[in-house]
C-alpha atoms as a PDB file:
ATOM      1  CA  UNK A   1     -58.802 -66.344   4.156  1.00  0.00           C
ATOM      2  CA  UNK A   2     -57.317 -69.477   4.970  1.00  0.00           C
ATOM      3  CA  UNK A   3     -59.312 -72.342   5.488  1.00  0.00           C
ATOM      4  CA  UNK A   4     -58.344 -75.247   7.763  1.00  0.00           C
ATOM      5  CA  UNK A   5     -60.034 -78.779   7.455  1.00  0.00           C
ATOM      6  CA  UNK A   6     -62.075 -80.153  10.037  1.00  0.00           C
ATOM      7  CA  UNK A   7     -61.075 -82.901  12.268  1.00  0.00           C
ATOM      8  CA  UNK A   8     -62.508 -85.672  14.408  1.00  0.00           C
ATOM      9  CA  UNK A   9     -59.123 -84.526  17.597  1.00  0.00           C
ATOM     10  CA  UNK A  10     -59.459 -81.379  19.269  1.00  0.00           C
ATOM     11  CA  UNK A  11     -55.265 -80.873  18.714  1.00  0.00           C
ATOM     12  CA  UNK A  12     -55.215 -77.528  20.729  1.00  0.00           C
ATOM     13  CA  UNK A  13     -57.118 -77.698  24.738  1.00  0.00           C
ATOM     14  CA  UNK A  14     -56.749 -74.179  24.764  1.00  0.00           C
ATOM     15  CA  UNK A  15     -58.161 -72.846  20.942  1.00  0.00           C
ATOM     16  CA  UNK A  16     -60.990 -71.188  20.230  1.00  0.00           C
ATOM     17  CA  UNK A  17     -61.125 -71.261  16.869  1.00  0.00           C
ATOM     18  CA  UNK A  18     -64.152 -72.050  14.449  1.00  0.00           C
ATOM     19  CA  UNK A  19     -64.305 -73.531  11.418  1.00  0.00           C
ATOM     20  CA  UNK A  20     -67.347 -72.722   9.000  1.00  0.00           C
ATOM     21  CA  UNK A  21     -67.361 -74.767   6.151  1.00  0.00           C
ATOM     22  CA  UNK A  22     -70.249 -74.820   3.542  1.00  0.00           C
ATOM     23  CA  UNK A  23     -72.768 -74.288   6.002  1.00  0.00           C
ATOM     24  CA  UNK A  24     -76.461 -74.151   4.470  1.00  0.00           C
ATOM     25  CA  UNK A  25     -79.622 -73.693   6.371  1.00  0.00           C
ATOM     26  CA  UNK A  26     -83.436 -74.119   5.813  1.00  0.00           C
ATOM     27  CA  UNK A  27     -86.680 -73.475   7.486  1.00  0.00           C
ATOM     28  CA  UNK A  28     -89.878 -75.470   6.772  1.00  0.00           C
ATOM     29  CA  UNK A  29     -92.665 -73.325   5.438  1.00  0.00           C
ATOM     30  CA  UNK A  30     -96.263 -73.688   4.934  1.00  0.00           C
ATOM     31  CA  UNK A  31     -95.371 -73.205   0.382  1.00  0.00           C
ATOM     32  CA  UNK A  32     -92.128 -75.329   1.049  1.00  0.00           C
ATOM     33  CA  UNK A  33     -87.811 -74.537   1.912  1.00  0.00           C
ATOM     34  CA  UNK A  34     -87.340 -71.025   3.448  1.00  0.00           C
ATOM     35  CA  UNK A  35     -83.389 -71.525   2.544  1.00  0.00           C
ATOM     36  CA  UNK A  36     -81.407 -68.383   5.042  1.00  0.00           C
ATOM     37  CA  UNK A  37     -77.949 -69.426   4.508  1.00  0.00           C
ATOM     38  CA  UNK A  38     -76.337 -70.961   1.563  1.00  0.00           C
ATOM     39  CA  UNK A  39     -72.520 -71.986   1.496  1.00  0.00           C
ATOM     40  CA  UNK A  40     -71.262 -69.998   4.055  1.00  0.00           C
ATOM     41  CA  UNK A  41     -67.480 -70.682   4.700  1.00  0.00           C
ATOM     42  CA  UNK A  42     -64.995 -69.089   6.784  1.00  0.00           C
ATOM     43  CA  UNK A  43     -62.814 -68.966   9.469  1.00  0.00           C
ATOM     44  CA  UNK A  44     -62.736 -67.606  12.836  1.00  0.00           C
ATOM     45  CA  UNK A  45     -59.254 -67.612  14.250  1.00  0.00           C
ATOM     46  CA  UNK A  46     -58.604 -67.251  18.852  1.00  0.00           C
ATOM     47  CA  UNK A  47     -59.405 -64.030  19.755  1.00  0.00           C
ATOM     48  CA  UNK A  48     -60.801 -62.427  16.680  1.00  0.00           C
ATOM     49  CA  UNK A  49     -63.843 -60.131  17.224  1.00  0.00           C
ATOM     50  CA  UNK A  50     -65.754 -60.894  13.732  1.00  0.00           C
ATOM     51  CA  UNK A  51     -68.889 -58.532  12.544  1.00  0.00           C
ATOM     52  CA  UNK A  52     -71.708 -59.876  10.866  1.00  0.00           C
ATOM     53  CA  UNK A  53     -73.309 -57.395   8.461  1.00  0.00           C
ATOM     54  CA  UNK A  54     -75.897 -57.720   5.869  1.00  0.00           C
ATOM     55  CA  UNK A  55     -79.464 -57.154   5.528  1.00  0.00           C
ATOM     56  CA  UNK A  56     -82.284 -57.555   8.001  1.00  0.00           C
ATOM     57  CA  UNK A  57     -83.587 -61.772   8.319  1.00  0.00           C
ATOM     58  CA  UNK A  58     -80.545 -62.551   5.937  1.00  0.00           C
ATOM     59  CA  UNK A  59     -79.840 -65.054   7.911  1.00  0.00           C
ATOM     60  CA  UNK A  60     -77.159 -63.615  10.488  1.00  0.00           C
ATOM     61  CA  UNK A  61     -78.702 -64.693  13.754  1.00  0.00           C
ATOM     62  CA  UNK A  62     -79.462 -68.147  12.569  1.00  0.00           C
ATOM     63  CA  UNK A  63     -75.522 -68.182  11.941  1.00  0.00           C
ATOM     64  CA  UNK A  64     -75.144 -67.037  15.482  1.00  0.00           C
ATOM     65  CA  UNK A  65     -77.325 -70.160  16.501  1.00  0.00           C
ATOM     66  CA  UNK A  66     -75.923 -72.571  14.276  1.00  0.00           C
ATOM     67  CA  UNK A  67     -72.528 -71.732  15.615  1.00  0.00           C
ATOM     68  CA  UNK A  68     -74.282 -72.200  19.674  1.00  0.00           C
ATOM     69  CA  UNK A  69     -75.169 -75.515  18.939  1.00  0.00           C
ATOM     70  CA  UNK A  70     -79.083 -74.648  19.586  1.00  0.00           C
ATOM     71  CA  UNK A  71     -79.511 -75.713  15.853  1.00  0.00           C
ATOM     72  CA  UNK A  72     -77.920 -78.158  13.380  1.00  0.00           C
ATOM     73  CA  UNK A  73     -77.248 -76.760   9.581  1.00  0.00           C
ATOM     74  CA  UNK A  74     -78.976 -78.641   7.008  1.00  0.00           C
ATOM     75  CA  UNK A  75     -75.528 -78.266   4.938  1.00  0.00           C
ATOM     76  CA  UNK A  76     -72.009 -78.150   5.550  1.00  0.00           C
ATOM     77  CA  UNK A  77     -70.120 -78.455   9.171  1.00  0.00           C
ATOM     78  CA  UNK A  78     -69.342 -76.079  11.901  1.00  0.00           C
ATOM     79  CA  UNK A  79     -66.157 -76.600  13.948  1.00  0.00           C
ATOM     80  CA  UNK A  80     -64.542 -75.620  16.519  1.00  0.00           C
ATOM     81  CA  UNK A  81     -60.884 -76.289  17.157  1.00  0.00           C
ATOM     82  CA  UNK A  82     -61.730 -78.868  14.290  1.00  0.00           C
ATOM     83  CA  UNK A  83     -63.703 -80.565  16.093  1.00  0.00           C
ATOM     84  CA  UNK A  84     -67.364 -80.817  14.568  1.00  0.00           C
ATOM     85  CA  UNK A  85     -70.130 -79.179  17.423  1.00  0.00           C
ATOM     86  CA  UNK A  86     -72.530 -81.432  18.424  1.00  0.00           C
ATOM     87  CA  UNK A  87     -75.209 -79.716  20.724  1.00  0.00           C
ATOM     88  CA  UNK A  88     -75.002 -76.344  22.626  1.00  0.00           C
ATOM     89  CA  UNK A  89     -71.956 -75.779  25.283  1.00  0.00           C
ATOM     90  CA  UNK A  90     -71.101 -73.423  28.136  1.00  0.00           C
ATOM     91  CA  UNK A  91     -68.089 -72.633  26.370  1.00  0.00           C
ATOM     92  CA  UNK A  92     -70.631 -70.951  23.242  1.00  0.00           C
ATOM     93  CA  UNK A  93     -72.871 -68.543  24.391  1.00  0.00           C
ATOM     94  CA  UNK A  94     -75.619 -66.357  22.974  1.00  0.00           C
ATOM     95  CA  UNK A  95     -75.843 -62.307  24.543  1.00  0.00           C
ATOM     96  CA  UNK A  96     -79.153 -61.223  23.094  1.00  0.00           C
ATOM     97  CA  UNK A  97     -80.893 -57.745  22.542  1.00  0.00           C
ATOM     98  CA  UNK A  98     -82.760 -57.985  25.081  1.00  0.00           C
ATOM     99  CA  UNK A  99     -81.559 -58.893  28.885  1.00  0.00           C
ATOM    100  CA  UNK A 100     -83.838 -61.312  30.146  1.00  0.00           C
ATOM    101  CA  UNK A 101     -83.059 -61.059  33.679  1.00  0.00           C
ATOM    102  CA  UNK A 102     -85.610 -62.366  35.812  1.00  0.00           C
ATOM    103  CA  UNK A 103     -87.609 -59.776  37.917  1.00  0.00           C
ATOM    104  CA  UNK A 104     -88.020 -61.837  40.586  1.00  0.00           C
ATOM    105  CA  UNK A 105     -84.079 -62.111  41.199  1.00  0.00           C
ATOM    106  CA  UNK A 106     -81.394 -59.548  42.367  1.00  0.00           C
ATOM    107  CA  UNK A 107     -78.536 -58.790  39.748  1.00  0.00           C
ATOM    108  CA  UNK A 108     -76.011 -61.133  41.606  1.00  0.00           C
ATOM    109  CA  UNK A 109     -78.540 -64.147  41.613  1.00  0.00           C
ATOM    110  CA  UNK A 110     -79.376 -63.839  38.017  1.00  0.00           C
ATOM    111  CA  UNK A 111     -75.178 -64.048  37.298  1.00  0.00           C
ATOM    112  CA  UNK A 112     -75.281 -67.311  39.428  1.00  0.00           C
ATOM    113  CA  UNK A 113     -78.076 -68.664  36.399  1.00  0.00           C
ATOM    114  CA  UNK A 114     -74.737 -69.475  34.941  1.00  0.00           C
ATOM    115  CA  UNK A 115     -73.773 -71.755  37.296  1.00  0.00           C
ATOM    116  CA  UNK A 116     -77.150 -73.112  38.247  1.00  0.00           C
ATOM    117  CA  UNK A 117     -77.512 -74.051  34.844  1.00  0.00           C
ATOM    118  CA  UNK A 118     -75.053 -76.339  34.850  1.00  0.00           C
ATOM    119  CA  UNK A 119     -75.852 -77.837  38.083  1.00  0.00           C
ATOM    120  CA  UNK A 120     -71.842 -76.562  39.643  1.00  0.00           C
ATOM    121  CA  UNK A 121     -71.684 -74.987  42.970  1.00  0.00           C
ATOM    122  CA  UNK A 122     -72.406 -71.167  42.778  1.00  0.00           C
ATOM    123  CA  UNK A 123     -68.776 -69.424  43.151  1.00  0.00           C
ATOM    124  CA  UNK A 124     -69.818 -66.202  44.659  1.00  0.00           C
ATOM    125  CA  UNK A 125     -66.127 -64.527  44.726  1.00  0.00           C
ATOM    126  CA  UNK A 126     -65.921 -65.565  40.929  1.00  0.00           C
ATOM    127  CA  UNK A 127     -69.451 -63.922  40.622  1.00  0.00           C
ATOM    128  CA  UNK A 128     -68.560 -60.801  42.169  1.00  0.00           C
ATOM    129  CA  UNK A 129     -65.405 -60.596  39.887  1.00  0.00           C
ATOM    130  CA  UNK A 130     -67.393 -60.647  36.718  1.00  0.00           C
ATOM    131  CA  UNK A 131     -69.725 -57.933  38.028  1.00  0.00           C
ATOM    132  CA  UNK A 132     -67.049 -55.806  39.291  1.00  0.00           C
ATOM    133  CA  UNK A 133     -65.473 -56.589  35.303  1.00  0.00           C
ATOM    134  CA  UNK A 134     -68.849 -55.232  34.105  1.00  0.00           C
ATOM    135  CA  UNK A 135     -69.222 -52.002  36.790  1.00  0.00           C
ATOM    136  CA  UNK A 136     -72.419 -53.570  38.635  1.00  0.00           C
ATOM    137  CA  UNK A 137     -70.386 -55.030  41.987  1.00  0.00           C
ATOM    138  CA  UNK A 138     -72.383 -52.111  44.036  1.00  0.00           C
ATOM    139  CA  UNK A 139     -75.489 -53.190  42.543  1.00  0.00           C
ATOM    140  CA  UNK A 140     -75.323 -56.910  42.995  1.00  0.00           C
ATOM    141  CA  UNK A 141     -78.763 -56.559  45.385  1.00  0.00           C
ATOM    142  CA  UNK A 142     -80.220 -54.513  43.033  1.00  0.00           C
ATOM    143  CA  UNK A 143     -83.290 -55.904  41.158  1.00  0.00           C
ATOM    144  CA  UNK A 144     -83.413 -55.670  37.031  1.00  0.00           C
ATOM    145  CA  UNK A 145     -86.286 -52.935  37.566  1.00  0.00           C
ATOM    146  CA  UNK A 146     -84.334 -50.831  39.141  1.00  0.00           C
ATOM    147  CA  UNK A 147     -81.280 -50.633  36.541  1.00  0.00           C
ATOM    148  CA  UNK A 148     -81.068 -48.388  33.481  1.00  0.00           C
ATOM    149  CA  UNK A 149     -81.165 -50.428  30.065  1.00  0.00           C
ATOM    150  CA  UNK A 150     -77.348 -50.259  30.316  1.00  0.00           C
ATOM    151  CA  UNK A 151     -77.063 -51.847  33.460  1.00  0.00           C
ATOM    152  CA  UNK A 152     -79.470 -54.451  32.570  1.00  0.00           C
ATOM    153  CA  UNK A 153     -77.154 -55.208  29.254  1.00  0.00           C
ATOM    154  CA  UNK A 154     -74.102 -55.177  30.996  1.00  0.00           C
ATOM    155  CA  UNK A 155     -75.369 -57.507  34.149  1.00  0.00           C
ATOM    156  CA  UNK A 156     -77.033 -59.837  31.070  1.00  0.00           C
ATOM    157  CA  UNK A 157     -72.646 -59.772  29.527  1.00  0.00           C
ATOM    158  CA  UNK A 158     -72.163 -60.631  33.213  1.00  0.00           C
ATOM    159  CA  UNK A 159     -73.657 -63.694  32.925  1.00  0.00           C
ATOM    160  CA  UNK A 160     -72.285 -64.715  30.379  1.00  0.00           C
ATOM    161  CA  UNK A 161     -68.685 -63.978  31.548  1.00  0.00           C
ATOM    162  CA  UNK A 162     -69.161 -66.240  34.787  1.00  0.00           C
ATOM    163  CA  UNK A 163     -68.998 -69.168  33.013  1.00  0.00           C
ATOM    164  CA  UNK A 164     -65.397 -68.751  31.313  1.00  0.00           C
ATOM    165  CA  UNK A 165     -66.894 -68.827  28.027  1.00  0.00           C
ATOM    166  CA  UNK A 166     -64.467 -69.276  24.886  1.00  0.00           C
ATOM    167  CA  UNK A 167     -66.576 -68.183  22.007  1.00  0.00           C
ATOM    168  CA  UNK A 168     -69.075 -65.253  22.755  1.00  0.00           C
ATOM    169  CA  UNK A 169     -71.903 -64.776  20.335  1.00  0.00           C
ATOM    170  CA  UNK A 170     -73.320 -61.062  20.560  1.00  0.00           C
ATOM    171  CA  UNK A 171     -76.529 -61.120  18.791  1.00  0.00           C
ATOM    172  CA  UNK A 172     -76.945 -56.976  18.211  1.00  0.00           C
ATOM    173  CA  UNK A 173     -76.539 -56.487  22.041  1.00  0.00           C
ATOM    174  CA  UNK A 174     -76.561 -52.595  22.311  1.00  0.00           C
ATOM    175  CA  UNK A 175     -79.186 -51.948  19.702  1.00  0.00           C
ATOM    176  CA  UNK A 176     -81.622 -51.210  22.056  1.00  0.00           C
ATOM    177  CA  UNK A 177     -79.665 -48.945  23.802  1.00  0.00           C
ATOM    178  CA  UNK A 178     -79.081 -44.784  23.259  1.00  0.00           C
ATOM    179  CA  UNK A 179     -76.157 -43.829  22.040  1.00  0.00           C
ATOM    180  CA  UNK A 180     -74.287 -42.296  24.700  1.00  0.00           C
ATOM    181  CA  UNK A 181     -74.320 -45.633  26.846  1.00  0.00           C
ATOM    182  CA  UNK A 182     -74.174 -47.916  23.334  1.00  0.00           C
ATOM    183  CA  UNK A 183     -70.477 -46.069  23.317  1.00  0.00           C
ATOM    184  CA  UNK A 184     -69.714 -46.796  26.912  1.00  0.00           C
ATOM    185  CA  UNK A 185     -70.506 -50.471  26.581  1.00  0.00           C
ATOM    186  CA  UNK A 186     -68.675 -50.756  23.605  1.00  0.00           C
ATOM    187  CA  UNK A 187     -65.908 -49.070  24.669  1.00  0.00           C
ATOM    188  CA  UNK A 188     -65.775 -51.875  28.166  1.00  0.00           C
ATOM    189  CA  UNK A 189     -66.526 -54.490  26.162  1.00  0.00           C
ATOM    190  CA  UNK A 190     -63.277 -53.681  24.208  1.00  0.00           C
ATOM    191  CA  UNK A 191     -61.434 -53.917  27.063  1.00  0.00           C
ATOM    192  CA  UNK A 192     -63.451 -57.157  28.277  1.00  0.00           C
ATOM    193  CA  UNK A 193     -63.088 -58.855  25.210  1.00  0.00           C
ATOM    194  CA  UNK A 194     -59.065 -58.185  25.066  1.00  0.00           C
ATOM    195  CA  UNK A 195     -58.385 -58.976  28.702  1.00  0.00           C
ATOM    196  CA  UNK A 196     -59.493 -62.552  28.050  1.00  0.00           C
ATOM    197  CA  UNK A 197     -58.737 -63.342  24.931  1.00  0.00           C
ATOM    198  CA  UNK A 198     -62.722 -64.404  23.651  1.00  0.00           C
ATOM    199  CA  UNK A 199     -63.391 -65.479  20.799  1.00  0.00           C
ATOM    200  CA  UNK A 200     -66.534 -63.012  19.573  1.00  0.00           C
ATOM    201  CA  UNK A 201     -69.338 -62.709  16.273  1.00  0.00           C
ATOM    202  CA  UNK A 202     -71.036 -59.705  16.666  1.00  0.00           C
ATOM    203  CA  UNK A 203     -74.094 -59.475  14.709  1.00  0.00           C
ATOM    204  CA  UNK A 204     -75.338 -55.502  14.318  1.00  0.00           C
ATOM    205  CA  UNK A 205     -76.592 -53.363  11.604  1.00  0.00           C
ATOM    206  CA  UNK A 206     -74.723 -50.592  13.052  1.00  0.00           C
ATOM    207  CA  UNK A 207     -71.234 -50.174  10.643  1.00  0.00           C
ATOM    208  CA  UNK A 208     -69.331 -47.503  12.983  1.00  0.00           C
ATOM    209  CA  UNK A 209     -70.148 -50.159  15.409  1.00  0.00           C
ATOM    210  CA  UNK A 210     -67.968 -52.902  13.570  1.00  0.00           C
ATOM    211  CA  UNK A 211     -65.420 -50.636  12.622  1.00  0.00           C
ATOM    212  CA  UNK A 212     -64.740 -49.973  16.441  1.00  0.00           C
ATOM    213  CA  UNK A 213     -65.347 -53.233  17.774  1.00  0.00           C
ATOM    214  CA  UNK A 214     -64.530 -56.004  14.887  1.00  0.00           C
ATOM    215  CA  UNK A 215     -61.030 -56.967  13.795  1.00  0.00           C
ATOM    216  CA  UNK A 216     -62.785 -58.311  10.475  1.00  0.00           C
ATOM    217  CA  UNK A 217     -65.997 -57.484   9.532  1.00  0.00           C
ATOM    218  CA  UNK A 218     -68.084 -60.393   6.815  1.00  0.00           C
ATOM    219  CA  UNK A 219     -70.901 -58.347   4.263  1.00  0.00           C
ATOM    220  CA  UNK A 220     -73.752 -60.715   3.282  1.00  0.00           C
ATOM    221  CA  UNK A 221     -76.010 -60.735   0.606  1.00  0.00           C
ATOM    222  CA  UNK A 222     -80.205 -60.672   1.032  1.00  0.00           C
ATOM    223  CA  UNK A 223     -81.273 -63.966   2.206  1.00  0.00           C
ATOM    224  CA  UNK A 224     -79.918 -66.774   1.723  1.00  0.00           C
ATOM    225  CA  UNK A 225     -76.929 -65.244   3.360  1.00  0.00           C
ATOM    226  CA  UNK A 226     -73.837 -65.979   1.527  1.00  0.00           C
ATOM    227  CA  UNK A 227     -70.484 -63.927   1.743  1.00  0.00           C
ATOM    228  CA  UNK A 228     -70.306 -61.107  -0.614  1.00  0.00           C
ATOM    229  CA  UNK A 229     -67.192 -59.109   0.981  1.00  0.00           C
ATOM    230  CA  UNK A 230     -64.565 -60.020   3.332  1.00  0.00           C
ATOM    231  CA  UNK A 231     -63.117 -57.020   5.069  1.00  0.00           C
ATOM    232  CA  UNK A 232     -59.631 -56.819   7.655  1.00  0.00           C
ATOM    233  CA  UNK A 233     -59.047 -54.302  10.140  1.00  0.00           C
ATOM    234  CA  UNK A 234     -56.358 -52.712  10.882  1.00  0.00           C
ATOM    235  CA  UNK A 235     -56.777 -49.538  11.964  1.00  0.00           C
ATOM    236  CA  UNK A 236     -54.935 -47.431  14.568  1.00  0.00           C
ATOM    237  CA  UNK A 237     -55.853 -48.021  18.226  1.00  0.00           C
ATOM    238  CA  UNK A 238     -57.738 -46.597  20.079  1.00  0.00           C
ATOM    239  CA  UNK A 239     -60.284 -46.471  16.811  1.00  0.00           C
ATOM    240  CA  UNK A 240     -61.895 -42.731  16.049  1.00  0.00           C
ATOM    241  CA  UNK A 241     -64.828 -42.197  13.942  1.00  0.00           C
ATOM    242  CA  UNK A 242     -62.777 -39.037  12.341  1.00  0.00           C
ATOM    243  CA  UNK A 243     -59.922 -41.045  11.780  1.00  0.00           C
ATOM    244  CA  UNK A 244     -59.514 -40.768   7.755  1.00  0.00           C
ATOM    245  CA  UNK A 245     -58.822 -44.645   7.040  1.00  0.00           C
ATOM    246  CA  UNK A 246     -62.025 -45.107   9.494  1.00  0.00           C
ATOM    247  CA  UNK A 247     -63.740 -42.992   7.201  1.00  0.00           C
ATOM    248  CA  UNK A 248     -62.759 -44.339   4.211  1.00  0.00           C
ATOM    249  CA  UNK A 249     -63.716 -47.794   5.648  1.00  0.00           C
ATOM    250  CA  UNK A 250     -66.945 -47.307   6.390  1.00  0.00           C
ATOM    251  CA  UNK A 251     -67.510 -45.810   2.951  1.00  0.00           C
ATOM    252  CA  UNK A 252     -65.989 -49.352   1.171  1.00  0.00           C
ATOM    253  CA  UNK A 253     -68.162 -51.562   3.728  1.00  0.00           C
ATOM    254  CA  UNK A 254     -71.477 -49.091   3.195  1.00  0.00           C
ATOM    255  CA  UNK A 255     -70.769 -49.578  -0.755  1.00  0.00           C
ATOM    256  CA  UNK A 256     -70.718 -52.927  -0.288  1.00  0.00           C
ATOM    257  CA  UNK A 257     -73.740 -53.114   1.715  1.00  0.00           C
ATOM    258  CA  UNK A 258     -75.714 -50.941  -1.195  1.00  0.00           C
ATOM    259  CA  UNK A 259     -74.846 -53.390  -3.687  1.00  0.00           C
ATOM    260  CA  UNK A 260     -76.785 -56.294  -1.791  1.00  0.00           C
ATOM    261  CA  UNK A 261     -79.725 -54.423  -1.111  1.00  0.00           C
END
């Protein structure tokens, strides 16, 4: 992959690129360093969904938070647009596993957290957009108890959306969810994703997963994370699991996975 350097100008008002360049990472613990990343480098070029495979506390998610701004790396810089990130940013956000709506709220006033939280007027017609975007305009009164975990996940992708963000950081969002309605929120975030050109990192253990969502998917190694396998793809759209290069896909990326383990 090509590797761009950083630089103190953002040269491009519209990019959302990222630059990760030697990033390390470590925890304090009670017998010393817990070190979960070590020289991580890539690069994350507009509009690329990028998976995140490897192991369980590797060292993904801490990536995923690095990248937010919520922590600093011990190590290395994190760009984006070559400019170094210095602090968390509406334009960076974080979808988690779980929703964390608040009960207390309808679905349409937990969407207008987004604006709330940055103290800007609540747009309402921008509000209802995003919900219509996400299939929950006719439940906009409805209260997170009374969704399905789908709904929840989707009004939770909601609120993200409302505040135009650039870089989208999907920390195993569906992995809670069955498989029939993991597929139908994969399948409209697809179509989410492409109509508005984010910039995405999708962390998930699930490899069909990356192979239908990801145009690149990054293998790591047991913690400390670093890079063991770089893979492009470029497979037919729409993606099928049947689909023989699909197949023979997930076989390279599941062989690579063994050999970390």
């Amino acid at each position: 992959m090509v590797t761009l350097p950083l630089s103190s100008q953002n040269t491009s008002p519209h990019g959302r690129s990222i630059q990760i360049r030697n990033v390390s990472h470590f925890y304090e613990h009670s017998s010393g360093h817990l070190t979960v990343l070590k020289n991580v480098s890539f690069d994350v070029a507009q509009g690329e969904i990028i998976a995140l495979l490897g192991p369980s506390g590797c060292g993904k998610s801490t990536l995923l938070r690095l990248i937010s701004g919520l922590e600093t790396p011990t190590g290395g810089k994190i760009g984006v647009d070559g400019v170094r990130i210095n602090g968390p940013s509406p334009d960076r956000l974080i979808v988690l596993q779980d929703s964390y709506l608040l009960p207390w709220r309808t679905i349409k006033q937990n969407v207008a957290l987004g604006f709330e939280a940055r103290n800007l007027p609540i747009d309402h017609g921008q509000i209802d957009h995003v919900l219509d975007m996400v299939g929950l305009l006719s439940f906009s009164g409805s209260y997170p108890r009374q969704l399905s975990g789908g709904m929840a996940q989707r009004a939770t992708l909601a609120r993200a959306l409302v505040n135009n963000p650039d870089i989208l950081l999907l920390d195993e969002p569906f992995g809670k969810l069955d498989s029939l309605t993991r597929m139908s929120i994969q399948n409209d975030f697809l179509k989410l994703s492409q109509s508005r050109t984010l910039t995405t990192l999708l962390v998930t253990h699930d490899v069909e997963e990356a192979l239908l969502l990801a145009s690149r998917i990054i293998v790591f190694t047991p913690r400390p994370a670093q890079i063991v396998d770089d893979f492009v793809i470029n497979l037919t759209e729409p993606r099928h699991r049947d689909n023989r290069d699909f197949v023979a896909l997930r076989h390279n990326i599941l062989e690579a996975l063994g050999h970390v383990f």
